[in-house]
N, C-alpha and C. Protein backbone atom coordinates (compact mmCIF):
# COMPACT_ATOMS: atom_id res chain seq x y z
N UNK A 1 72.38 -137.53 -62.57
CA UNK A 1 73.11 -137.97 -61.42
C UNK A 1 72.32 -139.09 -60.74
N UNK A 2 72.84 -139.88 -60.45
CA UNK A 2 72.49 -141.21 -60.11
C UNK A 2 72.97 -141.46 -58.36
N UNK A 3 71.66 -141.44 -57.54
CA UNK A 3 72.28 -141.84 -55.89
C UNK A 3 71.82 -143.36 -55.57
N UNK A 4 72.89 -143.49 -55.07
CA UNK A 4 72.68 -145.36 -54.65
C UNK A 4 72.33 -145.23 -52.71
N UNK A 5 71.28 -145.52 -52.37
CA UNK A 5 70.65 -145.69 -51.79
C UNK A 5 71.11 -146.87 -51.01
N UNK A 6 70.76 -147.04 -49.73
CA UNK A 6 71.24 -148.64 -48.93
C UNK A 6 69.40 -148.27 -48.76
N UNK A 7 68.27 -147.84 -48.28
CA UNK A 7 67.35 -147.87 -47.95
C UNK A 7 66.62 -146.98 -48.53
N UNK A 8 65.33 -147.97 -49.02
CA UNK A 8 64.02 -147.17 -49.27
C UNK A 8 63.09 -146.38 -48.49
N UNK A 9 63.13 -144.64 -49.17
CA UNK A 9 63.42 -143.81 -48.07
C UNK A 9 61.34 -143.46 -48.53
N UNK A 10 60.92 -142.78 -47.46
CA UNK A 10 59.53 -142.56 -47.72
C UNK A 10 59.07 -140.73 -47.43
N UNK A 11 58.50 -140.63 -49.16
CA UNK A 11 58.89 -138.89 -49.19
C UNK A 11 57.70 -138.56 -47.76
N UNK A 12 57.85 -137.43 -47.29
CA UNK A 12 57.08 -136.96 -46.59
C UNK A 12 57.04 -135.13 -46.96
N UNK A 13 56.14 -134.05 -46.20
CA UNK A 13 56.32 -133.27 -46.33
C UNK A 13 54.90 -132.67 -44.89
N UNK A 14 56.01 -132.63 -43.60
CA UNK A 14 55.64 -132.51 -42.31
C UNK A 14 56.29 -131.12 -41.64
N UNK A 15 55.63 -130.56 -40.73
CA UNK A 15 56.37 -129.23 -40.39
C UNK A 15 56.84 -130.04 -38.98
N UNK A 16 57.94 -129.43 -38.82
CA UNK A 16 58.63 -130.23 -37.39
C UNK A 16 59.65 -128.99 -36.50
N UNK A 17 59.81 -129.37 -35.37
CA UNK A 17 60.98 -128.44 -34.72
C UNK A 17 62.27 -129.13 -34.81
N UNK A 18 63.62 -128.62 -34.95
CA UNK A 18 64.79 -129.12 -34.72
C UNK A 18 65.37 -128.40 -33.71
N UNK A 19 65.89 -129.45 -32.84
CA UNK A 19 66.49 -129.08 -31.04
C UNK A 19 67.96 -129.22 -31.37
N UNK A 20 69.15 -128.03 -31.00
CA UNK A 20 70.43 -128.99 -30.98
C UNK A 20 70.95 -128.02 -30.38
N UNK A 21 71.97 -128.24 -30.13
CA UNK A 21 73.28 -127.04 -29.17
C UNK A 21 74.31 -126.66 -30.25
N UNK A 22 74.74 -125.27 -30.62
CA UNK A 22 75.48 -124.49 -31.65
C UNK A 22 76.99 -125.05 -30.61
N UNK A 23 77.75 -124.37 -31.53
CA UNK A 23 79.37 -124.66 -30.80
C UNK A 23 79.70 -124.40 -29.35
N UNK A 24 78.95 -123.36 -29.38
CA UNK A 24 79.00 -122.68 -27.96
C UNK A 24 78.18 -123.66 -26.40
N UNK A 25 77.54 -124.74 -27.04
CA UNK A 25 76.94 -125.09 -26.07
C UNK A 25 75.50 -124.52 -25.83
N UNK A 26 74.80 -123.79 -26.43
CA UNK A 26 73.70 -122.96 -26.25
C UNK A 26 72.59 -123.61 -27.25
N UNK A 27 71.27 -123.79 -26.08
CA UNK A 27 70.22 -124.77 -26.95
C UNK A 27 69.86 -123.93 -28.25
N UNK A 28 69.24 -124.31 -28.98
CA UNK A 28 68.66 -124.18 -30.15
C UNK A 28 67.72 -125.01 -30.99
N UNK A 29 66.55 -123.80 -31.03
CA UNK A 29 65.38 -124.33 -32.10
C UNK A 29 64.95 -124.14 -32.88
N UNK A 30 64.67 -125.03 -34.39
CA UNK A 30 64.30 -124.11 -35.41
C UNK A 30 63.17 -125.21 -36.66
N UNK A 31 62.19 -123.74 -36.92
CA UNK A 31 61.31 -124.69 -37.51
C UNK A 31 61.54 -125.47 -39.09
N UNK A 32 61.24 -126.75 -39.41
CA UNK A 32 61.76 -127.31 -40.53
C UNK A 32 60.48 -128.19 -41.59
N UNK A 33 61.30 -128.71 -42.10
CA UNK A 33 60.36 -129.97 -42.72
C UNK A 33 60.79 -130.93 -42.92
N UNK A 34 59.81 -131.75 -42.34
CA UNK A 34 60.79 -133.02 -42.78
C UNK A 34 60.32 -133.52 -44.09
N UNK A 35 61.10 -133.72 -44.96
CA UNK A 35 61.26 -134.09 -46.38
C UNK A 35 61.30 -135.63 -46.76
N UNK A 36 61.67 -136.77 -46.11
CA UNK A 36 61.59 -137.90 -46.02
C UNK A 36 62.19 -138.96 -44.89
N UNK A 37 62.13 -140.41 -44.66
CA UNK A 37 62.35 -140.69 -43.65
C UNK A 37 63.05 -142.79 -44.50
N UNK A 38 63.50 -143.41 -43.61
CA UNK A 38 63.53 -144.37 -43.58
C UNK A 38 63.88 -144.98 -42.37
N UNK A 39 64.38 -146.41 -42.07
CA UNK A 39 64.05 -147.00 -41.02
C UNK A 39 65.58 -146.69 -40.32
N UNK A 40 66.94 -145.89 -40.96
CA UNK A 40 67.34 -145.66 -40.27
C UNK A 40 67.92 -144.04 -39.99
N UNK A 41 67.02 -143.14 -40.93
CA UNK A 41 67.56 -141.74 -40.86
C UNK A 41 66.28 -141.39 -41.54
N UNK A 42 66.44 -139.81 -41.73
CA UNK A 42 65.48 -138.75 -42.50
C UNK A 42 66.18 -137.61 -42.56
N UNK A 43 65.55 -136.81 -43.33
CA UNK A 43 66.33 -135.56 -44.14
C UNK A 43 65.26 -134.45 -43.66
N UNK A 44 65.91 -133.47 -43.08
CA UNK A 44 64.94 -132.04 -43.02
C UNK A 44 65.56 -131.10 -43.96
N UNK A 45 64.43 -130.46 -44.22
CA UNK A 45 64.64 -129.01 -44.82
C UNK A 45 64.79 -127.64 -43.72
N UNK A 46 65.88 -126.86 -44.10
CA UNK A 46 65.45 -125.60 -42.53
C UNK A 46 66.67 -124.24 -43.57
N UNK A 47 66.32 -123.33 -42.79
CA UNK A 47 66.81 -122.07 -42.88
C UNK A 47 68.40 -122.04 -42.40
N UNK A 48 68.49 -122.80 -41.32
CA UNK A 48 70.03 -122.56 -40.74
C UNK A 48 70.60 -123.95 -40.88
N UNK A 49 71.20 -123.47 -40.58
CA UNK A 49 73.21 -124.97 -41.08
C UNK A 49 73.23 -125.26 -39.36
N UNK A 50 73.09 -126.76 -39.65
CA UNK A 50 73.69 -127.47 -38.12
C UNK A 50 75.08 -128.19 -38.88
N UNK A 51 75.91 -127.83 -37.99
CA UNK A 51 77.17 -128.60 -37.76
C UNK A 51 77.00 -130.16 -38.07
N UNK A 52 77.88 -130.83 -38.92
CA UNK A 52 77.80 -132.16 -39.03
C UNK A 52 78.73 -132.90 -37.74
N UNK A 53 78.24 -133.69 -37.20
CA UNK A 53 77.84 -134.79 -35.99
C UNK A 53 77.40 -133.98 -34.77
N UNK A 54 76.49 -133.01 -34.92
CA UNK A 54 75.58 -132.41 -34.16
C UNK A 54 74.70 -133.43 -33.50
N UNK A 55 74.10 -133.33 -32.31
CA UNK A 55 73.30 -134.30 -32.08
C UNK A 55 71.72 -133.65 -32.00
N UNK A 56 70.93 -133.96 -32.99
CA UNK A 56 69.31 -133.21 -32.60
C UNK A 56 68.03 -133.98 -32.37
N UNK A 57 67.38 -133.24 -31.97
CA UNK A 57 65.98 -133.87 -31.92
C UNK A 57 64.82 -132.88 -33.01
N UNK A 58 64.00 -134.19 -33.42
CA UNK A 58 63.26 -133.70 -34.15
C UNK A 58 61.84 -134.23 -33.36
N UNK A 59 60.91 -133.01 -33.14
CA UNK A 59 59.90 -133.01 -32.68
C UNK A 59 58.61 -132.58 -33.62
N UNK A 60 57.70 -133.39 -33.82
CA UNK A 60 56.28 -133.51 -34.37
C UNK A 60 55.05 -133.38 -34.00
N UNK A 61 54.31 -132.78 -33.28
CA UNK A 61 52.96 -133.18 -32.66
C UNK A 61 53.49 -133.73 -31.48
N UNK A 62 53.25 -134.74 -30.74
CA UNK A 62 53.70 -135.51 -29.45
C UNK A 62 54.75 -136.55 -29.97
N UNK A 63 54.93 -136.78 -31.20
CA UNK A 63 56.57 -137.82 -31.24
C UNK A 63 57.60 -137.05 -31.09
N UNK A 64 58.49 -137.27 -31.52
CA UNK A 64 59.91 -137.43 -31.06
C UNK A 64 60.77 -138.39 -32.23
N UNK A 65 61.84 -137.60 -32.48
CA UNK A 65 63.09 -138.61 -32.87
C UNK A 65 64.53 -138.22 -33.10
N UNK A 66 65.01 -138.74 -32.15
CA UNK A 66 66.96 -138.18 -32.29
C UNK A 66 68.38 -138.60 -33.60
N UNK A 67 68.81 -138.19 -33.53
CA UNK A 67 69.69 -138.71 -34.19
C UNK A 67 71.39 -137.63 -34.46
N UNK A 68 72.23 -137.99 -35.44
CA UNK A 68 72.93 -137.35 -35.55
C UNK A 68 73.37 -136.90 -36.92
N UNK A 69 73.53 -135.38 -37.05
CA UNK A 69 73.99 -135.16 -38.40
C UNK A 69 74.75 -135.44 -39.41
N UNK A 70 74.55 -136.33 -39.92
CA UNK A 70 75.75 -136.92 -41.10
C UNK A 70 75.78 -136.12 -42.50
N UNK A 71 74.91 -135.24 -43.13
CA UNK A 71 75.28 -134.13 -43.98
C UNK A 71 74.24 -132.92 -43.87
N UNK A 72 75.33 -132.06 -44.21
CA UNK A 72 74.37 -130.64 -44.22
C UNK A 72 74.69 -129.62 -45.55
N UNK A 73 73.37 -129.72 -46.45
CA UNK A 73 74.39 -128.82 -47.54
C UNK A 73 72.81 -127.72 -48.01
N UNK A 74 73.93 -126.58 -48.62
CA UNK A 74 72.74 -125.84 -49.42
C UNK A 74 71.99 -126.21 -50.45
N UNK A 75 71.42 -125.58 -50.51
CA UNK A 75 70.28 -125.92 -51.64
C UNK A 75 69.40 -124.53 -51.52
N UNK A 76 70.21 -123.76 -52.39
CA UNK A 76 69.21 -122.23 -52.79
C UNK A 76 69.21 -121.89 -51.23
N UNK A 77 68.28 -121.00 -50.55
CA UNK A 77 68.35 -120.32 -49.49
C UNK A 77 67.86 -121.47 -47.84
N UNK A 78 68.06 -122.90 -48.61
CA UNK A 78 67.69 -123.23 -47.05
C UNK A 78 69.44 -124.72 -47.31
N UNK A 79 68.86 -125.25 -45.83
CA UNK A 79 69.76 -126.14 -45.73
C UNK A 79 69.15 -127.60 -45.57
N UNK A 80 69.74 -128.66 -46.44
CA UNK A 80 68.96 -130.12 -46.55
C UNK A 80 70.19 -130.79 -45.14
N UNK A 81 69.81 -130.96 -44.10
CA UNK A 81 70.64 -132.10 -43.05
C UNK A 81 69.96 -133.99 -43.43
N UNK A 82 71.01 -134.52 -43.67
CA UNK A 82 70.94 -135.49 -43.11
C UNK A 82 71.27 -136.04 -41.99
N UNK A 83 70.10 -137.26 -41.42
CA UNK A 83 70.29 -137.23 -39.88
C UNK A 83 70.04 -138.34 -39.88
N UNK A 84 71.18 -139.46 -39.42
CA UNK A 84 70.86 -141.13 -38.77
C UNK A 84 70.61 -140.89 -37.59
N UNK A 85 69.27 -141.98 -37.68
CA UNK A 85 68.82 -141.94 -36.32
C UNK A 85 69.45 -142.82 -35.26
N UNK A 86 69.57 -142.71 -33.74
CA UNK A 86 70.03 -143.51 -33.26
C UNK A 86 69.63 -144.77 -33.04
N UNK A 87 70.23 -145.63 -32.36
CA UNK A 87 69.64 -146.78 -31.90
C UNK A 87 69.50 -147.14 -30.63
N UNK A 88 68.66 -147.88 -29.97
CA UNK A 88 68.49 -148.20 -28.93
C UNK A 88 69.41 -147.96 -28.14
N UNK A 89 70.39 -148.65 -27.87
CA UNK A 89 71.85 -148.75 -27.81
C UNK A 89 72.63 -147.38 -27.17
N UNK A 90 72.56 -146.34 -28.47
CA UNK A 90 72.96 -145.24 -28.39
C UNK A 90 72.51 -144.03 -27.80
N UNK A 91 70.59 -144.44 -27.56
CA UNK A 91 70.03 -143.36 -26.44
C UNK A 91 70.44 -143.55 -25.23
């Protein structure tokens, strides 16, 4: 299987928190990894399913970075999200 890429993505393998609100409106946090990154999204690894166009934050040590869910799928017992990050603009 062959993925066509718009950006060269850079593997990583970082422990991070993910911040977002479930349907209900109720915060939520959960620990992940982040698996890779590029200049306009990154992919975590985690245990639970966020809703696609969820809005989250991913927290590291003292950074920070938001964005919104554009896919969420299984993979054996965890869940891979993809997440574009926002832009200036959009914070």
């Amino acid at each position: 299987m062959s993925e066509k890429r718009i950006e060269f993505r850079i593997p990583l393998m970082a422990r991070v928190d993910v911040l977002w609100a479930d349907e209900d409106g109720t915060p939520r946090v959960a620990p992940a990894t982040l698996e890779d990154t590029s200049h306009r999204g990154m992919s975590v690894r985690m245990k639970t399913a966020v809703r696609v166009e969820s809005h989250v934050t991913v927290k590291w040590g003292s950074e920070q970075d938001s964005g919104i869910v554009t896919n969420c799928r299984r993979e054996k017992k965890d869940y891979i999200l993809g997440i574009q990050r926002e832009t200036a603009e959009e914070k």
